[in-house]
Protein backbone atom coordinates (compact mmCIF):
# COMPACT_ATOMS: atom_id res chain seq x y z
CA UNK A 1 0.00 0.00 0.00
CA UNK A 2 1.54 3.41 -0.91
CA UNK A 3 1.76 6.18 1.66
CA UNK A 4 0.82 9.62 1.06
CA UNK A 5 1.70 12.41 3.74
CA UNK A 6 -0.89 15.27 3.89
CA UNK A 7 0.66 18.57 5.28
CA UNK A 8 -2.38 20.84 5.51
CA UNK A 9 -3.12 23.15 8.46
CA UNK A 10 -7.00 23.33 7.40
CA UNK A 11 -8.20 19.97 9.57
CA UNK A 12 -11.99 20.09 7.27
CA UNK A 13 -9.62 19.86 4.23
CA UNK A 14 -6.89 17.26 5.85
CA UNK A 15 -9.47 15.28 6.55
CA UNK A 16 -11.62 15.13 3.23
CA UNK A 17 -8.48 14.57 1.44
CA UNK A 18 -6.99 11.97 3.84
CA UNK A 19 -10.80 9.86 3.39
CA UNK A 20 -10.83 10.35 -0.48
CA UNK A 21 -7.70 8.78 -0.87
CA UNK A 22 -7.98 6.02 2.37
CA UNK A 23 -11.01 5.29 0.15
CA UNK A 24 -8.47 4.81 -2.85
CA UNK A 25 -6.39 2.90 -1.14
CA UNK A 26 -3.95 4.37 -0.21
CA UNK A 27 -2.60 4.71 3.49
CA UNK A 28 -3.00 8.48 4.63
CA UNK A 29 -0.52 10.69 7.35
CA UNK A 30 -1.81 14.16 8.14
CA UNK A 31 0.66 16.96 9.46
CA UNK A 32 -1.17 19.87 10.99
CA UNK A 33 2.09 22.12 10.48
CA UNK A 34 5.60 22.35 9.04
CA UNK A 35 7.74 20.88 11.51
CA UNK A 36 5.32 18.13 11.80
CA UNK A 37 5.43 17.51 8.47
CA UNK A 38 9.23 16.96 8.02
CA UNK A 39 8.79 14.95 11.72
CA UNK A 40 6.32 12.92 9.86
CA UNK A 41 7.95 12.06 6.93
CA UNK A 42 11.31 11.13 8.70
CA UNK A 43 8.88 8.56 10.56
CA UNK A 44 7.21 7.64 7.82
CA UNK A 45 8.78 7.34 4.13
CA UNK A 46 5.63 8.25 2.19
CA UNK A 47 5.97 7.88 -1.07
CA UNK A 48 4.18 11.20 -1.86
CA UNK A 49 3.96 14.35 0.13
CA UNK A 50 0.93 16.63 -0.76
CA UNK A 51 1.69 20.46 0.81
CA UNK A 52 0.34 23.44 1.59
CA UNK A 53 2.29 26.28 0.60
CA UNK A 54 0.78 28.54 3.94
CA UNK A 55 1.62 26.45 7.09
CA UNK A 56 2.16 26.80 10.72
CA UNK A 57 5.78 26.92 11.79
CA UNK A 58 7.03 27.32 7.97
CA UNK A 59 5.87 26.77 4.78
CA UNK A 60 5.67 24.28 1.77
CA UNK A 61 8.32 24.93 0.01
CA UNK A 62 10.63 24.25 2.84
CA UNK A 63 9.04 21.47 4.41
CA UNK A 64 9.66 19.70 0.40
CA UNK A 65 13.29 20.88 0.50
CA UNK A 66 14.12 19.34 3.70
CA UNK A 67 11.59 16.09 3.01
CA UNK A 68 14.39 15.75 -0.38
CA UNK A 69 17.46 16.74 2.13
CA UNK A 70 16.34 14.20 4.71
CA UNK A 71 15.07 11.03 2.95
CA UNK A 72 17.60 8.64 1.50
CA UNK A 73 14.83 8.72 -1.83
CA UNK A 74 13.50 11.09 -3.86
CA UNK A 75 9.40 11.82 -2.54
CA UNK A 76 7.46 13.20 -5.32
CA UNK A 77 5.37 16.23 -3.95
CA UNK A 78 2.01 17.71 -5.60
CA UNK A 79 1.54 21.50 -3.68
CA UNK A 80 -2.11 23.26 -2.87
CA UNK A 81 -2.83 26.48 -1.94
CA UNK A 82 -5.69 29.22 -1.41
CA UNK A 83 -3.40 32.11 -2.59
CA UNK A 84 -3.30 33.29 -5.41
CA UNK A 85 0.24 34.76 -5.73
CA UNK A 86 1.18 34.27 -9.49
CA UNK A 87 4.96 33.34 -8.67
CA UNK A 88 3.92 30.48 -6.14
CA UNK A 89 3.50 28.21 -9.18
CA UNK A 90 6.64 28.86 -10.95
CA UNK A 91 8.68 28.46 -7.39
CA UNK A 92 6.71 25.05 -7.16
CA UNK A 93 7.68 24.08 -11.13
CA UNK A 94 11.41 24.78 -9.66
CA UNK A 95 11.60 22.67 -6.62
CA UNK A 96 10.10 19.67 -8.88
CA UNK A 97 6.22 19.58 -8.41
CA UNK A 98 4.71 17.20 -9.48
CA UNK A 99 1.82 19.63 -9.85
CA UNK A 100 0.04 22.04 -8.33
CA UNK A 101 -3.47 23.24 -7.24
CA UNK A 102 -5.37 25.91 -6.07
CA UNK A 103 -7.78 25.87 -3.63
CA UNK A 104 -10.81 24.69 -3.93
CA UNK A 105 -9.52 22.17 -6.55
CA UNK A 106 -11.50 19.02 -8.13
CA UNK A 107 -10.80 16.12 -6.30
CA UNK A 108 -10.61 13.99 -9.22
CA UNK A 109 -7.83 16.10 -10.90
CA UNK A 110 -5.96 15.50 -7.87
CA UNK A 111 -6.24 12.16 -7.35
CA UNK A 112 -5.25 11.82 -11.32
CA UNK A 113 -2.12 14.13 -10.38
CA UNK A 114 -1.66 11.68 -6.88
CA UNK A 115 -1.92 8.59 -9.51
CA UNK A 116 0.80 9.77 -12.13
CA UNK A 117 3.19 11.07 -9.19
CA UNK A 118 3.14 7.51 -8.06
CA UNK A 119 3.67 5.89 -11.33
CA UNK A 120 0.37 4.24 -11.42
């Protein structure tokens, strides 16, 4: 079973995500904040990190570079966000998104985007 970490401060959000994709198959970490979120994926070794860009205690972008730093593997990472700063994209596209959404996003385009990160 592949493991997806969820960094995502908004719990309603965390937690409609994290059941969509349980529901998929897949088994489901949630990180309410940034230093969680690294925490979490030293524990863990998803194979997939999906981030929000505005966190607690950092943000996205730095909670991916130290996720890349830290593991011994390369974690593919899809980012979300509700801003809509036009340079948060191309910053994503840099660090090696696998894509990128903004909030409120379809669910299905996301889980396509989860299901191509992952090879499947």
């Amino acid at each position: 079973m592949k493991k997806i970490l969820i960094v995502e401060d908004d719990p309603s959000v965390a937690k409609a995500l994290a059941i969509r994709l349980e529901s998929s198959g897949y088994e489901v970490t949630i990180a309410p904040d940034a230093m969680l979120g690294v925490m979490s994926a030293l524990k863990n070794n998803p194979d997939l990190t999906v981030l929000d860009i505005s966190l607690p205690a950092g943000n996205g972008f730095t909670v991916a570079d130290r996720i890349q730093e830290l593991l011994p593997h390369q974690t593919p990472f899809i980012f979300m966000t509700a801003s809509r700063q036009p340079d948060l994209r191309k910053k994503a596209e840099i660090l090696g998104a696998r894509a990128f959404f903004e909030k409120p996003y379809e669910t299905e385009e996301l889980l396509a985007a989860i299901k191509g990160a992952l090879g499947e």
